[in-house]
N, C-alpha and C. Protein backbone atom coordinates (compact mmCIF):
# COMPACT_ATOMS: atom_id res chain seq x y z
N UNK A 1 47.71 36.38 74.75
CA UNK A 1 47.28 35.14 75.34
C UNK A 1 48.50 34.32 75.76
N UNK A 2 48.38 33.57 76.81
CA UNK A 2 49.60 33.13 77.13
C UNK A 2 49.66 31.18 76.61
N UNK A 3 50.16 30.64 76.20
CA UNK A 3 50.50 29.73 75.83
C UNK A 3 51.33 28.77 76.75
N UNK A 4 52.23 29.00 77.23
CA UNK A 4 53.59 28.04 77.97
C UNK A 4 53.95 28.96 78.65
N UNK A 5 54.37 27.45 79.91
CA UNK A 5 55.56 28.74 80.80
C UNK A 5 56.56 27.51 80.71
N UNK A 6 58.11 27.86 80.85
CA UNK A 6 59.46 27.39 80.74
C UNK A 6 60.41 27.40 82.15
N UNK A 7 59.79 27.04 83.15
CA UNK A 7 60.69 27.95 84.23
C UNK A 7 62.23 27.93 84.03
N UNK A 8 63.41 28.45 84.45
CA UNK A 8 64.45 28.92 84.86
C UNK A 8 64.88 28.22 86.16
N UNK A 9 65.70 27.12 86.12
CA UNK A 9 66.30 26.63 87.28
C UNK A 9 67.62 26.89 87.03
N UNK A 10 68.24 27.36 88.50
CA UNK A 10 70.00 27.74 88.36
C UNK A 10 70.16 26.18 88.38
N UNK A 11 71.69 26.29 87.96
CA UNK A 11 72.14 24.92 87.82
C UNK A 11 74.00 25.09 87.98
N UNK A 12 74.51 24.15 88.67
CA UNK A 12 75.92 24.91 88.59
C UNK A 12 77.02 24.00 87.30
N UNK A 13 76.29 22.81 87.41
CA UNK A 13 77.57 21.97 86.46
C UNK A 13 76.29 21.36 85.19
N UNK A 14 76.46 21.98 84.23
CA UNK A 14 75.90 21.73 82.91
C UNK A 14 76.01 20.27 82.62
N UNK A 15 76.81 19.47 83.01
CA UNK A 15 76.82 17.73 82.91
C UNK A 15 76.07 17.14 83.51
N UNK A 16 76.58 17.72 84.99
CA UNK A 16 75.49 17.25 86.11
C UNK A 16 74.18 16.81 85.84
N UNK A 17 73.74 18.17 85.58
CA UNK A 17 72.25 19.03 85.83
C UNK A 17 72.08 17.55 84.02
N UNK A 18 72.12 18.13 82.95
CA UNK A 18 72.00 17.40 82.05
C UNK A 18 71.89 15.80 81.99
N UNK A 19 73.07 15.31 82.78
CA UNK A 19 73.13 13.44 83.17
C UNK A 19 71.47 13.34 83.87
N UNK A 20 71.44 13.78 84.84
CA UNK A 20 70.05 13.90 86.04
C UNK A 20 69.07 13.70 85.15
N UNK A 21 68.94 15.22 84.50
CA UNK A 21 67.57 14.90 83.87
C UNK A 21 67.09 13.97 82.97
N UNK A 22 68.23 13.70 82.41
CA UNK A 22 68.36 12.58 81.25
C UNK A 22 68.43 11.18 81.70
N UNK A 23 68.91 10.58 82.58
CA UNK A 23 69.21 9.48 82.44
C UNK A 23 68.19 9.15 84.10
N UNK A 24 68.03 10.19 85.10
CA UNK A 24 67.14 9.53 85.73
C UNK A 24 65.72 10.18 85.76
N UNK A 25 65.53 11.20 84.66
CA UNK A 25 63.78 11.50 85.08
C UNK A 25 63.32 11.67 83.35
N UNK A 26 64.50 10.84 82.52
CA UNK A 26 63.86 10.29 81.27
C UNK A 26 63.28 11.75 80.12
N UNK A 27 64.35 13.16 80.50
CA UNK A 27 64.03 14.15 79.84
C UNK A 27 64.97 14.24 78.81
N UNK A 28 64.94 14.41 77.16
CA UNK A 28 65.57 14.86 76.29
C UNK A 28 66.42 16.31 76.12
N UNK A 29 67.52 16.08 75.81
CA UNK A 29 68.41 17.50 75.74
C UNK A 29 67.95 18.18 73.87
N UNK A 30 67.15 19.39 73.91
CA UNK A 30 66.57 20.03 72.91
C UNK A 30 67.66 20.98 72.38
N UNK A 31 68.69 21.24 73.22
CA UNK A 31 69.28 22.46 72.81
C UNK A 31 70.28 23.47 73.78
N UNK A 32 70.65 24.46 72.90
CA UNK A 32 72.00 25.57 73.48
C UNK A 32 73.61 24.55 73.77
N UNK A 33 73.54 24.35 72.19
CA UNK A 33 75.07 23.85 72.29
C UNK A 33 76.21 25.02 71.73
N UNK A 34 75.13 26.39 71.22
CA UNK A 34 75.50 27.38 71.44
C UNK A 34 75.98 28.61 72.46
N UNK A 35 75.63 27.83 73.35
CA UNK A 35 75.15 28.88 74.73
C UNK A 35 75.66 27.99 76.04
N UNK A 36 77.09 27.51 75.74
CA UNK A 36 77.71 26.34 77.18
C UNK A 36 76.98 27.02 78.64
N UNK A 37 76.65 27.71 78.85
CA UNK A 37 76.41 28.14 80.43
C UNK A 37 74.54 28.39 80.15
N UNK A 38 73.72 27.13 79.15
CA UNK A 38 72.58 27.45 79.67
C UNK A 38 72.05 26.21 79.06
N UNK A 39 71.00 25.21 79.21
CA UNK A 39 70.73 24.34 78.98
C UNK A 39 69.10 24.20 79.00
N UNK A 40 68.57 23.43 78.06
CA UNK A 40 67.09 23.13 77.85
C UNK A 40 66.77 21.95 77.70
N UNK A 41 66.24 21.55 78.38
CA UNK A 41 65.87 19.93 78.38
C UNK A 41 63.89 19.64 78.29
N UNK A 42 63.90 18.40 77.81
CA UNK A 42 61.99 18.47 77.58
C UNK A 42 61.59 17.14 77.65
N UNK A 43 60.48 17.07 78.39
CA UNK A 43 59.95 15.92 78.21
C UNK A 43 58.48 15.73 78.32
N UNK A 44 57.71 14.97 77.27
CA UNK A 44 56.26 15.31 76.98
C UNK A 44 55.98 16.23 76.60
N UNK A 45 54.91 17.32 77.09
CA UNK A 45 54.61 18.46 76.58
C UNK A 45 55.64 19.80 77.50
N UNK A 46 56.33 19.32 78.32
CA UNK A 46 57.06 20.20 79.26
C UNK A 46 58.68 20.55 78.99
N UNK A 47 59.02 21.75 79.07
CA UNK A 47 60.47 22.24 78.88
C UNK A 47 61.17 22.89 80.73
N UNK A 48 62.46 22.45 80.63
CA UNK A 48 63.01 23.47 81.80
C UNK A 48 64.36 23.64 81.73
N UNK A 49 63.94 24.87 81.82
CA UNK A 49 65.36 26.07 81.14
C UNK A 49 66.39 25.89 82.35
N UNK A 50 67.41 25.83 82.02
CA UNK A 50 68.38 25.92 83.42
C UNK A 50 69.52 27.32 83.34
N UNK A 51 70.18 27.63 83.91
CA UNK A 51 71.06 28.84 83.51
C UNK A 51 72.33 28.53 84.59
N UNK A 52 73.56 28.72 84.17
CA UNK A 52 74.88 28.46 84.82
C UNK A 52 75.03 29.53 86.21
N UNK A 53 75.11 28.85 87.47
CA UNK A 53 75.02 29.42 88.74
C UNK A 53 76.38 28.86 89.53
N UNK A 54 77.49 28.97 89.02
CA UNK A 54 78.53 28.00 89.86
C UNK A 54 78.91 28.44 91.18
N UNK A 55 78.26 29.57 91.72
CA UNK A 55 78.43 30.19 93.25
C UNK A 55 77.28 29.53 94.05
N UNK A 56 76.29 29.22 93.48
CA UNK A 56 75.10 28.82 93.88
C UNK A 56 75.78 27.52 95.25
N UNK A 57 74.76 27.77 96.71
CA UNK A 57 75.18 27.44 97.45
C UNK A 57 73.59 26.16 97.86
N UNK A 58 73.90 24.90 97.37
CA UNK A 58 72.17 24.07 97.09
C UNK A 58 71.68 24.20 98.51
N UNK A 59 72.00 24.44 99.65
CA UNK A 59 71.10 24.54 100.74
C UNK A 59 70.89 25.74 100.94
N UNK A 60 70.94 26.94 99.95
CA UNK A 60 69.90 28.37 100.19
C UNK A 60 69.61 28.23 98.63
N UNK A 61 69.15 27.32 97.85
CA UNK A 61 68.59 27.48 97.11
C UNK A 61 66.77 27.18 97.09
N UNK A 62 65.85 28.12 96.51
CA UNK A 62 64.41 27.81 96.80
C UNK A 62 63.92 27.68 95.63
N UNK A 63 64.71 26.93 93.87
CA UNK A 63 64.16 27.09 92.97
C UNK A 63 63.01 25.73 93.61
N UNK A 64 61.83 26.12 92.82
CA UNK A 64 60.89 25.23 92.49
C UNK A 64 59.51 24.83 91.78
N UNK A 65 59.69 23.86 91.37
CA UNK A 65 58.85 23.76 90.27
C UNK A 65 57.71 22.67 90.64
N UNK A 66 56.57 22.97 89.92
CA UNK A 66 55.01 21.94 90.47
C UNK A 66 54.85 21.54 89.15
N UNK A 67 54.73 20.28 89.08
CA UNK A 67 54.48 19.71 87.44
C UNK A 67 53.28 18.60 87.04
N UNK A 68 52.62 18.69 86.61
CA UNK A 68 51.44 18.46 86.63
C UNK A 68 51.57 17.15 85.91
N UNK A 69 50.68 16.04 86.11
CA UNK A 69 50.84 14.53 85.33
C UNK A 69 49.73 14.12 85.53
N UNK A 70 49.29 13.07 83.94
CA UNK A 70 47.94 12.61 84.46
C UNK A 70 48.38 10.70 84.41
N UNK A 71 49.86 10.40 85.22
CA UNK A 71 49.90 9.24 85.38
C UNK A 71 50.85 9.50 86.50
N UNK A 72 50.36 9.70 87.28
CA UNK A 72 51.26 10.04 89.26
C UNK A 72 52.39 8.68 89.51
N UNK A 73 51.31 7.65 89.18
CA UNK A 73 51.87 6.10 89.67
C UNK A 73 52.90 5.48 88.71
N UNK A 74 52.23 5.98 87.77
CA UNK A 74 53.10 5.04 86.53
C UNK A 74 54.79 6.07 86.65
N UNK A 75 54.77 7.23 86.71
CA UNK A 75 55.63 8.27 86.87
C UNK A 75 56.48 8.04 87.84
N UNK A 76 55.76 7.78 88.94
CA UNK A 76 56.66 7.54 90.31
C UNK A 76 57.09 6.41 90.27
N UNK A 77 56.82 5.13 90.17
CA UNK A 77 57.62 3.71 89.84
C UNK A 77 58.40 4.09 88.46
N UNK A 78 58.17 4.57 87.60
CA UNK A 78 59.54 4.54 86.88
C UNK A 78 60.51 5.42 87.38
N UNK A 79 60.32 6.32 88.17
CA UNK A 79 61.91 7.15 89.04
C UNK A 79 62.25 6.07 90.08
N UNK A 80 61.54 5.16 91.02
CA UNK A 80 61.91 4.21 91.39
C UNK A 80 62.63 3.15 90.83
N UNK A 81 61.86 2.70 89.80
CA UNK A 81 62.88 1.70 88.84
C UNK A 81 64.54 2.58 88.64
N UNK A 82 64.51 3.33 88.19
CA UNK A 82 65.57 4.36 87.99
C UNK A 82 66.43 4.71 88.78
N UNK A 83 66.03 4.02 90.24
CA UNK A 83 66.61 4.28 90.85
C UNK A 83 66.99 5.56 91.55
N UNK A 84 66.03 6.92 91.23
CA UNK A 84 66.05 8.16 91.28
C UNK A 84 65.48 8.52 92.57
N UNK A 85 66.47 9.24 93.46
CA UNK A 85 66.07 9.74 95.20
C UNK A 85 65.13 10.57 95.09
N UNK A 86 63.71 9.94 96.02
CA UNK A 86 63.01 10.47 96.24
C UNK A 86 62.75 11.59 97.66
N UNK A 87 62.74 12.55 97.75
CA UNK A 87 62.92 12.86 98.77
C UNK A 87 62.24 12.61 100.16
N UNK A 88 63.08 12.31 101.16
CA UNK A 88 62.64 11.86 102.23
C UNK A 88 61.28 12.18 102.97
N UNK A 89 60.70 13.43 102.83
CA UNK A 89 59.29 13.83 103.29
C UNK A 89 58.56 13.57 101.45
N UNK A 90 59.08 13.00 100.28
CA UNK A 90 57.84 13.52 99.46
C UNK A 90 57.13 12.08 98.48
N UNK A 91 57.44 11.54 99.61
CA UNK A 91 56.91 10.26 98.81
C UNK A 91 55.68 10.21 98.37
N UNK A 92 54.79 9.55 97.72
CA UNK A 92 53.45 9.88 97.11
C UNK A 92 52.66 9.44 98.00
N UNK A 93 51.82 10.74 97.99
CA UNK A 93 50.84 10.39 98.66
C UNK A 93 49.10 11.21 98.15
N UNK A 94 48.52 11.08 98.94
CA UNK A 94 47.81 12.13 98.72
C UNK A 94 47.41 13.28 99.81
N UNK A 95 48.09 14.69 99.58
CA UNK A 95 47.90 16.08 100.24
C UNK A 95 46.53 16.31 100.82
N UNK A 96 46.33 16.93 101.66
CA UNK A 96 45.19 17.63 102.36
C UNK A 96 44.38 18.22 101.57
N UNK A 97 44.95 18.75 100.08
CA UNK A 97 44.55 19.69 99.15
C UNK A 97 43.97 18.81 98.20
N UNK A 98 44.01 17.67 98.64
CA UNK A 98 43.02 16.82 97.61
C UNK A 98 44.39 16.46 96.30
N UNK A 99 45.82 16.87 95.92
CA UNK A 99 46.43 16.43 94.71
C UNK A 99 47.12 15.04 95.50
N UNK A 100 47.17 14.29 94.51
CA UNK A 100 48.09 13.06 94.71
C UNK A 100 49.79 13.55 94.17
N UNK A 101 50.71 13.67 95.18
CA UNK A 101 52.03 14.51 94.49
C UNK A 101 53.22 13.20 95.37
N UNK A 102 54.43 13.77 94.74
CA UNK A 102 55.30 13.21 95.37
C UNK A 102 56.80 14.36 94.89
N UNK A 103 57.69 14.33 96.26
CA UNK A 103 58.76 15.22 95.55
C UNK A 103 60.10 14.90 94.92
N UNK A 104 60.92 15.47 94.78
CA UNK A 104 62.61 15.33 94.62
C UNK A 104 63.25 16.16 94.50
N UNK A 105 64.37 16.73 94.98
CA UNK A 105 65.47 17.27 94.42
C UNK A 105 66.57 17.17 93.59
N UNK A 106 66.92 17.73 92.80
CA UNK A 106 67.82 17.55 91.87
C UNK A 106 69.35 18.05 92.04
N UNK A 107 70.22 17.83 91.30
CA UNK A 107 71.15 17.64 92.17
C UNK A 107 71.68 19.56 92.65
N UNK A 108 71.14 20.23 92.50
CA UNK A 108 70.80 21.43 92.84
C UNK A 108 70.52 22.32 93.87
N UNK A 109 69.16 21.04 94.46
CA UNK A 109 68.26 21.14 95.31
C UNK A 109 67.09 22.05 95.06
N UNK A 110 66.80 21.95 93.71
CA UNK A 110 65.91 22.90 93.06
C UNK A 110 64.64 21.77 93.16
N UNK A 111 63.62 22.13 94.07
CA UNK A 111 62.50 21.40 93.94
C UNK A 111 61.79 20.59 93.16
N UNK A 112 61.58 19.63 92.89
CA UNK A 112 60.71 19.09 91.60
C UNK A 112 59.35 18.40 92.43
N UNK A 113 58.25 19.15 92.21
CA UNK A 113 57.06 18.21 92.70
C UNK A 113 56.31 18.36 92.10
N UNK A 114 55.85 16.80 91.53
CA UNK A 114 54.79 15.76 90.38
C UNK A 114 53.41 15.98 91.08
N UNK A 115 52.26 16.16 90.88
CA UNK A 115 51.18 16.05 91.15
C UNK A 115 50.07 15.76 90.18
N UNK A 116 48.96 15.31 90.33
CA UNK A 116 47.81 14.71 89.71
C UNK A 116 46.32 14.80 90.59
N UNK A 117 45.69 15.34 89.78
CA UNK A 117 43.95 15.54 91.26
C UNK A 117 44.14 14.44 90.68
N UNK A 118 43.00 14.18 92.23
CA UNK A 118 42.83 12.43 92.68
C UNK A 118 41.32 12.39 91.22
């Protein structure tokens, strides 16, 4: 039975990637202070694994992740408060597909898009 999924985002600078998630999308660092070239960060019921990519070139990168929330608004004004770039096409709205989503990139360019059915 499957339980969780964890995705795997490349990441090239372990500070970087770590400052980002932490200080503008409010995720806790859980772990691998054993393991310098891989990082786990969590927030709420959600984890995302990152792994050291320092060749990684962010405009051919297609990591991406869909993350599910049952507070869209409250979520998206606090990355606003935060001051956190939203990306230019992913501001919230609501999709054709009926989800209310909004996007961002990280400093990566590894996709992050929040969604909530209306």
């Amino acid at each position: 039975m499957l339980t969780d999924i964890h995705p795997k985002l490349p990441m090239r600078n372990r500070t970087n990637t770590l400052q980002f998630y932490q200080n503008q999308l409010g995720f806790k660092y859980i772990g691998s202070d054993d393991y310098p070239f891989y990082l786990i960060m969590e927030k709420d019921a959600i984890q995302i694994h990152f792994f050291e990519f320092k060749e990684l070139n962010p405009l051919e990168n297609y990591g991406q992740v869909y993350i599910r929330t049952n507070d869209i608004e409250g979520l998206y004004q606090t990355l606003l408060d935060n001051k956190t770039n939203i990306h230019p096409n992913g501001h919230l709205q609501i999709k054709p597909w009926g989800q209310k989503e909004f996007a961002l990139l990280d400093p990566d360019n590894n996709l992050l898009t929040f969604g909530q059915s209306k």
